[in-house]
C-alpha atoms as a PDB file:
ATOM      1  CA  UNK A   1      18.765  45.623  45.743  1.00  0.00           C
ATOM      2  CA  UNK A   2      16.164  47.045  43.739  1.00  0.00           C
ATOM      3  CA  UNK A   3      16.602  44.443  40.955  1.00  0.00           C
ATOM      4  CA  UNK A   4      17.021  41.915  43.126  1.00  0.00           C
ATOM      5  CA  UNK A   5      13.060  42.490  44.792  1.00  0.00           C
ATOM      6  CA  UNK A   6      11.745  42.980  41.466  1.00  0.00           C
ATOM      7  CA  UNK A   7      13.299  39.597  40.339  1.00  0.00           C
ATOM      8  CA  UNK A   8      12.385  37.976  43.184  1.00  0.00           C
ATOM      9  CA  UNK A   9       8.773  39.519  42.975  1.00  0.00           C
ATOM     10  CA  UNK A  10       8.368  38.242  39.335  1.00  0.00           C
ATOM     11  CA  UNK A  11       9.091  34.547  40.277  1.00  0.00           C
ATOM     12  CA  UNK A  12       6.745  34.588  42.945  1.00  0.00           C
ATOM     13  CA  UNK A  13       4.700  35.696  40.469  1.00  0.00           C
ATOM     14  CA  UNK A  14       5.429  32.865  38.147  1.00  0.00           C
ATOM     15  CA  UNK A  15       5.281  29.993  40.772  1.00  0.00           C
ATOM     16  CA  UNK A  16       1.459  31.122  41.855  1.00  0.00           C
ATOM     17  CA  UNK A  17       0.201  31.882  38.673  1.00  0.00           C
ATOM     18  CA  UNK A  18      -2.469  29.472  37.067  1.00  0.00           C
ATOM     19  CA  UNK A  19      -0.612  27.334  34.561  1.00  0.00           C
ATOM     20  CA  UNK A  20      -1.789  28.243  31.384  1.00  0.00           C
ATOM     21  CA  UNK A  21       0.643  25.698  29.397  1.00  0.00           C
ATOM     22  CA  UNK A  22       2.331  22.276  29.299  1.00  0.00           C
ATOM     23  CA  UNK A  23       5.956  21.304  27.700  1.00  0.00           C
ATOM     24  CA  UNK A  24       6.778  17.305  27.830  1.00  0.00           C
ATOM     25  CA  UNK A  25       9.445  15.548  26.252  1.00  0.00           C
ATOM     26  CA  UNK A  26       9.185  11.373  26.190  1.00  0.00           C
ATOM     27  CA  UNK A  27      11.511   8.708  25.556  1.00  0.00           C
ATOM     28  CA  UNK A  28       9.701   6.048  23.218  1.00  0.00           C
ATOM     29  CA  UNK A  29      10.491   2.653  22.657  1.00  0.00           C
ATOM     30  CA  UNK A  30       8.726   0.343  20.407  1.00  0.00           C
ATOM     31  CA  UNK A  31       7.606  -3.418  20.362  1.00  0.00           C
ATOM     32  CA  UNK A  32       6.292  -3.764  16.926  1.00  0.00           C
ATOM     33  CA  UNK A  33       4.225  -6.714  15.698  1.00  0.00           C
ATOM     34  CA  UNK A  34       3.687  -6.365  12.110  1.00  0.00           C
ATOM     35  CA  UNK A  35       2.208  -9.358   9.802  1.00  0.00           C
ATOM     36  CA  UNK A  36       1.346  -9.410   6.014  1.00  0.00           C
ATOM     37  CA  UNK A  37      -1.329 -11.744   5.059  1.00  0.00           C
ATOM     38  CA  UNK A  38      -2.969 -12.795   1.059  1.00  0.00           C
ATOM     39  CA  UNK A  39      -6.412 -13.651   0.274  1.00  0.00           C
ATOM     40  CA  UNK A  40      -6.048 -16.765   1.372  1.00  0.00           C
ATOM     41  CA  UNK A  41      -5.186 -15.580   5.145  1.00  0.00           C
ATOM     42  CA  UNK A  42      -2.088 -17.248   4.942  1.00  0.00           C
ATOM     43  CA  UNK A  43       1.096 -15.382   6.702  1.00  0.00           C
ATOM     44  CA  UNK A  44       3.213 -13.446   4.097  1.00  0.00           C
ATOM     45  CA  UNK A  45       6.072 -12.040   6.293  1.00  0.00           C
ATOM     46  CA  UNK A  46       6.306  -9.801   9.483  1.00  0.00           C
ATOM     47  CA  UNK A  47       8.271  -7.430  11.527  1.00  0.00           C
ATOM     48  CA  UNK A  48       9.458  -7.793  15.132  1.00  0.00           C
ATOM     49  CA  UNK A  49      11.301  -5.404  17.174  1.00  0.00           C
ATOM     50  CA  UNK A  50      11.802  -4.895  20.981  1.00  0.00           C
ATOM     51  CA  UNK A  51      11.417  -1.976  22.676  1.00  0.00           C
ATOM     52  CA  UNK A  52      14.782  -1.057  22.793  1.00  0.00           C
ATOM     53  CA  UNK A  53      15.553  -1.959  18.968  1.00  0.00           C
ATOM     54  CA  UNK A  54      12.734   0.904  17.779  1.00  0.00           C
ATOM     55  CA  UNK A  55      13.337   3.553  19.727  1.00  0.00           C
ATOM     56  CA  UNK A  56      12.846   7.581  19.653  1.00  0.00           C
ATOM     57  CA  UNK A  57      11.302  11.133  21.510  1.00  0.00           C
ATOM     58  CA  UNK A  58       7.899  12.472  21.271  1.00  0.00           C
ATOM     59  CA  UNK A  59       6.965  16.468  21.927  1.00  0.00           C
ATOM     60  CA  UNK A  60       3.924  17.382  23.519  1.00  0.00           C
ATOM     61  CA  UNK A  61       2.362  20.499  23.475  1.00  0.00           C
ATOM     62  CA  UNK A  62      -0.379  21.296  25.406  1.00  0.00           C
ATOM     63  CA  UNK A  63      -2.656  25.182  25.882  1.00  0.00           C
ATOM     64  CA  UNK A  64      -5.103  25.316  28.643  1.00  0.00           C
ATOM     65  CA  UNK A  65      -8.729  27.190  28.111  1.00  0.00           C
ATOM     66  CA  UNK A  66      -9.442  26.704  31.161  1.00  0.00           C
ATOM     67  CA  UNK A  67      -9.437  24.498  34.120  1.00  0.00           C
ATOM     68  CA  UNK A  68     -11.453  21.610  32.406  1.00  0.00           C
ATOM     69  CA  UNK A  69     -10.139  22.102  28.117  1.00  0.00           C
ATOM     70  CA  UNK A  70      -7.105  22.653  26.147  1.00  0.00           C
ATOM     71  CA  UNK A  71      -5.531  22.103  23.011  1.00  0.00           C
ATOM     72  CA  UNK A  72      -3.115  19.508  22.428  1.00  0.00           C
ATOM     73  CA  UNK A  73      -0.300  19.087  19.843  1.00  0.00           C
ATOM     74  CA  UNK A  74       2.020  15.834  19.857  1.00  0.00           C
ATOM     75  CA  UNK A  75       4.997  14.915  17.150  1.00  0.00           C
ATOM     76  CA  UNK A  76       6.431  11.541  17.758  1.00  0.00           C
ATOM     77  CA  UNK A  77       9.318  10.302  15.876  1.00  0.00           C
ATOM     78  CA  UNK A  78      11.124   6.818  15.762  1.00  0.00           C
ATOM     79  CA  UNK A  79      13.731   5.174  13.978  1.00  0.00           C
ATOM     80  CA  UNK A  80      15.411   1.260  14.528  1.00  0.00           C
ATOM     81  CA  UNK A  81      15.711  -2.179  13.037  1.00  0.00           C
ATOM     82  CA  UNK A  82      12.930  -4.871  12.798  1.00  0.00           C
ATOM     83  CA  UNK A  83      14.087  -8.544  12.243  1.00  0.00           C
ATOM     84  CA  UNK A  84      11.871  -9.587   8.785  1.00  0.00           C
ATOM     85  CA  UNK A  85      10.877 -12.549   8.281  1.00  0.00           C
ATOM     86  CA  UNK A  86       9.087 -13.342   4.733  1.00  0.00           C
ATOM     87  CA  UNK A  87      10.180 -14.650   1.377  1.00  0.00           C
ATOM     88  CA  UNK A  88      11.710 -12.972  -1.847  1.00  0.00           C
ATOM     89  CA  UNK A  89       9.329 -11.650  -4.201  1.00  0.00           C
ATOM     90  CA  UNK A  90       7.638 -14.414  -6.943  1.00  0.00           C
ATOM     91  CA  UNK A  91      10.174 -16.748  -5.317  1.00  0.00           C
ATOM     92  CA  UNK A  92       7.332 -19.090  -4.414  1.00  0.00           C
ATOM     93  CA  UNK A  93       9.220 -20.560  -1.464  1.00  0.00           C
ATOM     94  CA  UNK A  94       7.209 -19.395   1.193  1.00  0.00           C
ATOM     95  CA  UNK A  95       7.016 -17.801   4.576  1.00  0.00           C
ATOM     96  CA  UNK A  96      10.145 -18.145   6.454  1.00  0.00           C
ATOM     97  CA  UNK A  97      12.624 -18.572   3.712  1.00  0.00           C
ATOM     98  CA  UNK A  98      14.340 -14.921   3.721  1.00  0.00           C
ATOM     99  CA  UNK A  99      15.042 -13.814   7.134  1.00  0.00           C
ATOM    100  CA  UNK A 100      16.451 -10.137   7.399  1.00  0.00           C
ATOM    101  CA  UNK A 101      16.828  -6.381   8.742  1.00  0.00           C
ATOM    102  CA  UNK A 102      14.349  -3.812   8.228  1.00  0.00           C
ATOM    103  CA  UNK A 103      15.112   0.005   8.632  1.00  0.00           C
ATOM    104  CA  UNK A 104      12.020   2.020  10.035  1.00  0.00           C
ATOM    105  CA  UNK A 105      11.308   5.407  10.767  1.00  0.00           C
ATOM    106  CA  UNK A 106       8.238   6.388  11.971  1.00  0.00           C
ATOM    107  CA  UNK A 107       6.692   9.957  12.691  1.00  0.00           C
ATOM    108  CA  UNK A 108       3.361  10.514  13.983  1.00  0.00           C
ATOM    109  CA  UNK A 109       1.509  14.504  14.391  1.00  0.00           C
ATOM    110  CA  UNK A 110      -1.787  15.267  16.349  1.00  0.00           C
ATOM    111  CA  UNK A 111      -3.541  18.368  16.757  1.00  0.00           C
ATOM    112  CA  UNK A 112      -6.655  18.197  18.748  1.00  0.00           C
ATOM    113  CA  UNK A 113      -9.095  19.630  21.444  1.00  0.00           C
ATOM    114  CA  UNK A 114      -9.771  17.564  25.060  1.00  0.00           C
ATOM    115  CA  UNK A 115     -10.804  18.250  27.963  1.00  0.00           C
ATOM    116  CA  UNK A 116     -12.238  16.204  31.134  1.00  0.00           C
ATOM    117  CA  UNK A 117     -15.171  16.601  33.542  1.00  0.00           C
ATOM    118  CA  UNK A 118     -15.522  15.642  37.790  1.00  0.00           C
ATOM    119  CA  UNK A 119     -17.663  12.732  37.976  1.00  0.00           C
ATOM    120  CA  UNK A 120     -16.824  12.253  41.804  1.00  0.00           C
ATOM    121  CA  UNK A 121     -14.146  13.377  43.997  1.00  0.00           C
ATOM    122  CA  UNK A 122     -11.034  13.196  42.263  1.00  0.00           C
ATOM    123  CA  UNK A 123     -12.523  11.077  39.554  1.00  0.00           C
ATOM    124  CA  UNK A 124     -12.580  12.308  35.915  1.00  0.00           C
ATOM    125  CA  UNK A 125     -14.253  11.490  32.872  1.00  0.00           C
ATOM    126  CA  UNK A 126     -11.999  12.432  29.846  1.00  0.00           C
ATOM    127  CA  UNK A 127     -12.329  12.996  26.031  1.00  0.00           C
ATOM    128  CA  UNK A 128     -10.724  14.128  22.831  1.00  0.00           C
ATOM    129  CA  UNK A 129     -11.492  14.917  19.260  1.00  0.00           C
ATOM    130  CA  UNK A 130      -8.293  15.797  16.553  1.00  0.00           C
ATOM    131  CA  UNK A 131      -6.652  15.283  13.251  1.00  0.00           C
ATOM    132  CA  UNK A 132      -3.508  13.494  12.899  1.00  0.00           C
ATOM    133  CA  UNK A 133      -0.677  12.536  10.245  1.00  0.00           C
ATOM    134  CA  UNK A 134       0.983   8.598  10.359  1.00  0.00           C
ATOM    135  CA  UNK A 135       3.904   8.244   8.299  1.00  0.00           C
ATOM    136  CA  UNK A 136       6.483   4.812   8.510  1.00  0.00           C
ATOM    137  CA  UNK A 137       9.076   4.083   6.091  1.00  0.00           C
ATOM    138  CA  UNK A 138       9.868   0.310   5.660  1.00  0.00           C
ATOM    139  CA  UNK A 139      13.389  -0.487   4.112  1.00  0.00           C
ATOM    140  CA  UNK A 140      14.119  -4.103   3.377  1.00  0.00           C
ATOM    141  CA  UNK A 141      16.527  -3.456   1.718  1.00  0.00           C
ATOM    142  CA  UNK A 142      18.844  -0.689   0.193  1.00  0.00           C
ATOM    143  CA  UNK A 143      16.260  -1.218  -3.046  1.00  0.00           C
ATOM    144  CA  UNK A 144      13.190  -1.917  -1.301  1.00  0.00           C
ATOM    145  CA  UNK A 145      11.568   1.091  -0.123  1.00  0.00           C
ATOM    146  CA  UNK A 146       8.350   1.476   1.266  1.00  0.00           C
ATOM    147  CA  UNK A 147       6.366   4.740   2.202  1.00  0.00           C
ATOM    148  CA  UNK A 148       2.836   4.044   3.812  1.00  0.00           C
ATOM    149  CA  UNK A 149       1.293   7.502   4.976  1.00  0.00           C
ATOM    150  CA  UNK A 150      -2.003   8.574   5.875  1.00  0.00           C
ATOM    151  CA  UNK A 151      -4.082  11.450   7.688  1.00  0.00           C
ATOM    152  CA  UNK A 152      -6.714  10.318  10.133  1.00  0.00           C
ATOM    153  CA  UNK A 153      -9.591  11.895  12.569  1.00  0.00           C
ATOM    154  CA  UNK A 154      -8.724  10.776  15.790  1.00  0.00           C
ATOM    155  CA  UNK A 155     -11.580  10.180  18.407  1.00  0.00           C
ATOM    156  CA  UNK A 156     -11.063   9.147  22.109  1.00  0.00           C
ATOM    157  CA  UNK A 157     -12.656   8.640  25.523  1.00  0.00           C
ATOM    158  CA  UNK A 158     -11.084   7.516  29.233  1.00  0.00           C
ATOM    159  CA  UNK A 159     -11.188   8.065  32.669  1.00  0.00           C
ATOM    160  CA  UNK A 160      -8.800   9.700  35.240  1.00  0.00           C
ATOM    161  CA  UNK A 161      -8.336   8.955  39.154  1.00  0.00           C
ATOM    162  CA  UNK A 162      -6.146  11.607  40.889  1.00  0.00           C
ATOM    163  CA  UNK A 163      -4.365  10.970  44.499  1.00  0.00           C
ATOM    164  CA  UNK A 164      -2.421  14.017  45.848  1.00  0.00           C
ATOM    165  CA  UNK A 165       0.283  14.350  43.738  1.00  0.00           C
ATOM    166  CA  UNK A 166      -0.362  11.072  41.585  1.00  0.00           C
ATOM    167  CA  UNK A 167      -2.687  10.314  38.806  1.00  0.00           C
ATOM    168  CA  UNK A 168      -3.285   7.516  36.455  1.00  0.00           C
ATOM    169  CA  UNK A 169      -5.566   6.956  33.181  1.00  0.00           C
ATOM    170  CA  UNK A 170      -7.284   5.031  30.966  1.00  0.00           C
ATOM    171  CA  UNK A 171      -7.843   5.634  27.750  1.00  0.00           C
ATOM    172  CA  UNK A 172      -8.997   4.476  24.360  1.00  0.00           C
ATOM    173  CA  UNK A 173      -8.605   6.140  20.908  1.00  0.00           C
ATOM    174  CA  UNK A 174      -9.760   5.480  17.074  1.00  0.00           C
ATOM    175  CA  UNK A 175      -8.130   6.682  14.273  1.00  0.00           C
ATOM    176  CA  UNK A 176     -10.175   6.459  11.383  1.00  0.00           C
ATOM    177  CA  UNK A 177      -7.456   7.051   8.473  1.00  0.00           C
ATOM    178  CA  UNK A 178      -8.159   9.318   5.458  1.00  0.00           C
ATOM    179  CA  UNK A 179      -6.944   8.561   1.877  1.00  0.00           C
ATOM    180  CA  UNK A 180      -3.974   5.977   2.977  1.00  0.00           C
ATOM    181  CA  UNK A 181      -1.410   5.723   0.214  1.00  0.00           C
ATOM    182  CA  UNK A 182       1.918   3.561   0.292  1.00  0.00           C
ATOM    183  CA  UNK A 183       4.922   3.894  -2.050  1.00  0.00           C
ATOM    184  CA  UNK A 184       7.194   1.402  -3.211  1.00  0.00           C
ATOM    185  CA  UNK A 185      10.824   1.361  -5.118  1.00  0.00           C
ATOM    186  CA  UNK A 186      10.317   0.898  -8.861  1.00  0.00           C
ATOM    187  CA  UNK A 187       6.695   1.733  -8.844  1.00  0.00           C
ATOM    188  CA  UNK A 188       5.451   5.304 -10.164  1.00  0.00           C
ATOM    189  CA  UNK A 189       2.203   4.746  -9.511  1.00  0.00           C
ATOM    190  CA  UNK A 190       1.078   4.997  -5.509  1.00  0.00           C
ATOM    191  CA  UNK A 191      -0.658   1.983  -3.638  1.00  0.00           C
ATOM    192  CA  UNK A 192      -4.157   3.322  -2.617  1.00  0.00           C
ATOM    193  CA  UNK A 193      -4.981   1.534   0.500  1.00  0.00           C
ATOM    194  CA  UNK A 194      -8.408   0.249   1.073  1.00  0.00           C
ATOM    195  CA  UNK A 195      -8.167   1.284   4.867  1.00  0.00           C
ATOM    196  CA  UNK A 196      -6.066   2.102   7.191  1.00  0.00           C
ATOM    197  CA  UNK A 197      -7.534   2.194  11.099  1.00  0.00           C
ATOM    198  CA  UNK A 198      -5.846   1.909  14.488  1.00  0.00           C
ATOM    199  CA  UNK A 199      -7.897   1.127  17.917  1.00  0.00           C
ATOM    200  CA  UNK A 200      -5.313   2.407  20.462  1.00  0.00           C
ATOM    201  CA  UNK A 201      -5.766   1.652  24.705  1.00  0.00           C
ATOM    202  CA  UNK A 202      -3.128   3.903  26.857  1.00  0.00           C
ATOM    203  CA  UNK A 203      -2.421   4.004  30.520  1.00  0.00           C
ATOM    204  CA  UNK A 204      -0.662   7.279  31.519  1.00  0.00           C
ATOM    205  CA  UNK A 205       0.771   7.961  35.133  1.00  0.00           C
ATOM    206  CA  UNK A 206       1.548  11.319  36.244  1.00  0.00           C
ATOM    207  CA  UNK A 207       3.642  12.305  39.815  1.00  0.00           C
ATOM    208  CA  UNK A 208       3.804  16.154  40.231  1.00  0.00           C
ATOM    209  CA  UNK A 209       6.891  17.527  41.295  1.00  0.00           C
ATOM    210  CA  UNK A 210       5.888  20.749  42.059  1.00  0.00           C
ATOM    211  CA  UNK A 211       4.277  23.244  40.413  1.00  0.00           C
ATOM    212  CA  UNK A 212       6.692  23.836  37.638  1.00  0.00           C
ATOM    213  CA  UNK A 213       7.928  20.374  37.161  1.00  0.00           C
ATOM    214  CA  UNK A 214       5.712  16.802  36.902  1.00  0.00           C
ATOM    215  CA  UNK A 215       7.092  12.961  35.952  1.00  0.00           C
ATOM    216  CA  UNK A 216       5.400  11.216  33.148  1.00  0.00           C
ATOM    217  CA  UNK A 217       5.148   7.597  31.903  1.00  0.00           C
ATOM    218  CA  UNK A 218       2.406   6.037  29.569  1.00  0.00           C
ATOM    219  CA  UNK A 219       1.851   2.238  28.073  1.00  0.00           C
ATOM    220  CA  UNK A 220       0.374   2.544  24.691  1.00  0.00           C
ATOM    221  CA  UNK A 221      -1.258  -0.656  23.002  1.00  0.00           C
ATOM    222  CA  UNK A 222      -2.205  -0.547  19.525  1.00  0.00           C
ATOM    223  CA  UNK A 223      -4.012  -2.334  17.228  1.00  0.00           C
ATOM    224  CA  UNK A 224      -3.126  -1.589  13.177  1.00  0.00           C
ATOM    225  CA  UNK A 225      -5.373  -2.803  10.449  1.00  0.00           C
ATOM    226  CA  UNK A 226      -4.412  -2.342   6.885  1.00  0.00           C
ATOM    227  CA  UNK A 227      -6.632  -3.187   3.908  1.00  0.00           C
ATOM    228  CA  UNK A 228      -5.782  -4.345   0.326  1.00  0.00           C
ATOM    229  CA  UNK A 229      -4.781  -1.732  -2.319  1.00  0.00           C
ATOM    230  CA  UNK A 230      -5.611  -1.700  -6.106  1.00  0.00           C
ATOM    231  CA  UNK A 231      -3.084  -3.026  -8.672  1.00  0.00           C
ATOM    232  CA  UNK A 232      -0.561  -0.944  -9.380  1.00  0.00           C
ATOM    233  CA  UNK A 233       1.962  -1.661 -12.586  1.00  0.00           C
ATOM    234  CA  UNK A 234       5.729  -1.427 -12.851  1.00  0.00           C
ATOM    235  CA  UNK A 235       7.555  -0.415 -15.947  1.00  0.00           C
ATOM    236  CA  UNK A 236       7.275  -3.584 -17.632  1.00  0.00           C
ATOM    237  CA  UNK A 237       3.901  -3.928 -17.081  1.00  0.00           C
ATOM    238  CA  UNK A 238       3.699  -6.250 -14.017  1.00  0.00           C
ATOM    239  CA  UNK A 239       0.874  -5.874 -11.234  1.00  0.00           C
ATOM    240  CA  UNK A 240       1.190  -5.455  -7.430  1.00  0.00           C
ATOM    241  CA  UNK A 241      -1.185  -5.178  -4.590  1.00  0.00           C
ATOM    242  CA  UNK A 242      -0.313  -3.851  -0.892  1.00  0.00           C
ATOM    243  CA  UNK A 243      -1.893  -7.002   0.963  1.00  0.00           C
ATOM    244  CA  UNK A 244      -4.072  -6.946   4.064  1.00  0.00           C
ATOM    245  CA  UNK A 245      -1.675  -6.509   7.284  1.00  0.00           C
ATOM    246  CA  UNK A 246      -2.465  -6.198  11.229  1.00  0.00           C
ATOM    247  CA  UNK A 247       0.029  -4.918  13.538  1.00  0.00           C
ATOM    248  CA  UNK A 248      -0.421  -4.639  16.994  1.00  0.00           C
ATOM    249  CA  UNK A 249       2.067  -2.562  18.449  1.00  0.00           C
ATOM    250  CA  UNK A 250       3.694  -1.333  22.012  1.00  0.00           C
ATOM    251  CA  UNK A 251       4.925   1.906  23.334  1.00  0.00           C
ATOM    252  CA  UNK A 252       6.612   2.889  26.771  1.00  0.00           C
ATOM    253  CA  UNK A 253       7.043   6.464  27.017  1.00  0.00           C
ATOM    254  CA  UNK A 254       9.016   7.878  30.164  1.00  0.00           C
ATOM    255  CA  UNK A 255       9.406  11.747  30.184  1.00  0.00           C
ATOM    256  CA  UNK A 256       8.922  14.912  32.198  1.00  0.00           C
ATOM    257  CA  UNK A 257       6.288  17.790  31.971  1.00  0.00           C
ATOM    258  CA  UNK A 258       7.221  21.299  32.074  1.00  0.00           C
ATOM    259  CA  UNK A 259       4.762  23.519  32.964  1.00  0.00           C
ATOM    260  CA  UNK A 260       3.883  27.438  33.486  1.00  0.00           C
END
């Protein structure tokens, strides 16, 4: 009996303590609109996928200071097929003449402070400030591998209305990348990108459950800008450049929130 009051005591406990940390685990699955473009601005090739053809989990993190900070840490990771459409290399046929499957996998890490303000009843301002990591591997081909990765400061503002046990966002983010590099099969020599920025809007719903347990959903829109590289040689002494590319990109994340 003893044990039993003291267990029942400690969850009590548990249930009316202030909740000093967040668990939540997503589903992710990505529309991806990827284009390569020369000097010229004329289309190169692309990637399309749906959101159920690039597809993965994110892990969130999050540590409360207090009622109005915390720290935040988020690894996504994805995986799927992309339908290419392009042309083979120094074929000189043109866009559209090679259509194909790309492999992808995708991880993205943040680590960052935010926190969020009252402006009015129920009515928040938010922000953020972090460092993150971007990694995506791009296989044409059993051959053709490509490796872009990059490390970026990560910048963001939105706002926040909450209704009982429902709450909705909007946010926007810039990642400003830092020393962007892609890798390619049969190259020794890295690709140092010019630039490599993304200008991100997300809407993220929230139902509490109770006060261990919330629902979570988010729509992330993306916008990916890649600049030219510098020449890089192969073995025999022939030059390459990574060309400009713009991607604009689409997430749906449904999860839950785990909290204590």
């Amino acid at each position: 009996m003893k044990k039993i009051l003291l267990s029942l005591a400690f969850f009590a406990a548990l249930l009316s303590a202030e909740t000093k940390m967040e668990y939540t685990l997503s589903y992710v699955g990505m529309n991806m609109d990827y284009k390569e473009y020369d000097r010229a601005g004329s289309l190169l090739d692309s990637e399309e996928s749906g959101y159920s053809d690039l597809t993965g989990i994110e892990f969130g993190y999050s540590y409360f200071l207090d009622r109005q900070s915390q720290i935040d840490f988020k690894v996504m990771s994805l995986s799927g097929d992309t339908k290419y459409v392009g042309s083979y290399l120094n074929s000189n046929q043109g866009y559209g003449s090679v259509v194909s499957t790309t492999k992808n996998e995708i991880r993205d890490i943040y680590l960052g402070y935010s926190g969020k303000n009252e402006y009015r009843n129920n009515f928040y301002l938010l922000g953020n400030l972090g460092v993150g990591y971007r990694y995506w591997q791009r296989s044409p081909s059993s051959v053709q591998v490509e490796e872009y990765e990059w490390y970026s400061l990560r910048l963001g503002i939105g706002a926040e209305y909450k209704y009982k046990a429902f709450s909705i966002a909007v946010c926007g983010e810039y990642q400003y990348g830092i020393r962007p590099t892609m890798s390619a099969t049969g190259i020794n020599d890295e690709f140092e990108l010019d630039s490599a920025d993304i200008m991100q809007l997300s809407v993220p719903v929230r139902y509490e459950i109770n006060e261990m347990f919330a629902l979570f959903a988010s729509y992330v829109f993306s916008r990916q800008e890649i600049k030219e590289s510098n020449v890089v040689f192969d073995n025999s002494g022939n030059g390459y450049v990574e060309p400009d590319s713009t991607a604009y990109n689409q997430y749906l994340k449904v999860g839950i929130i785990f909290k204590y």
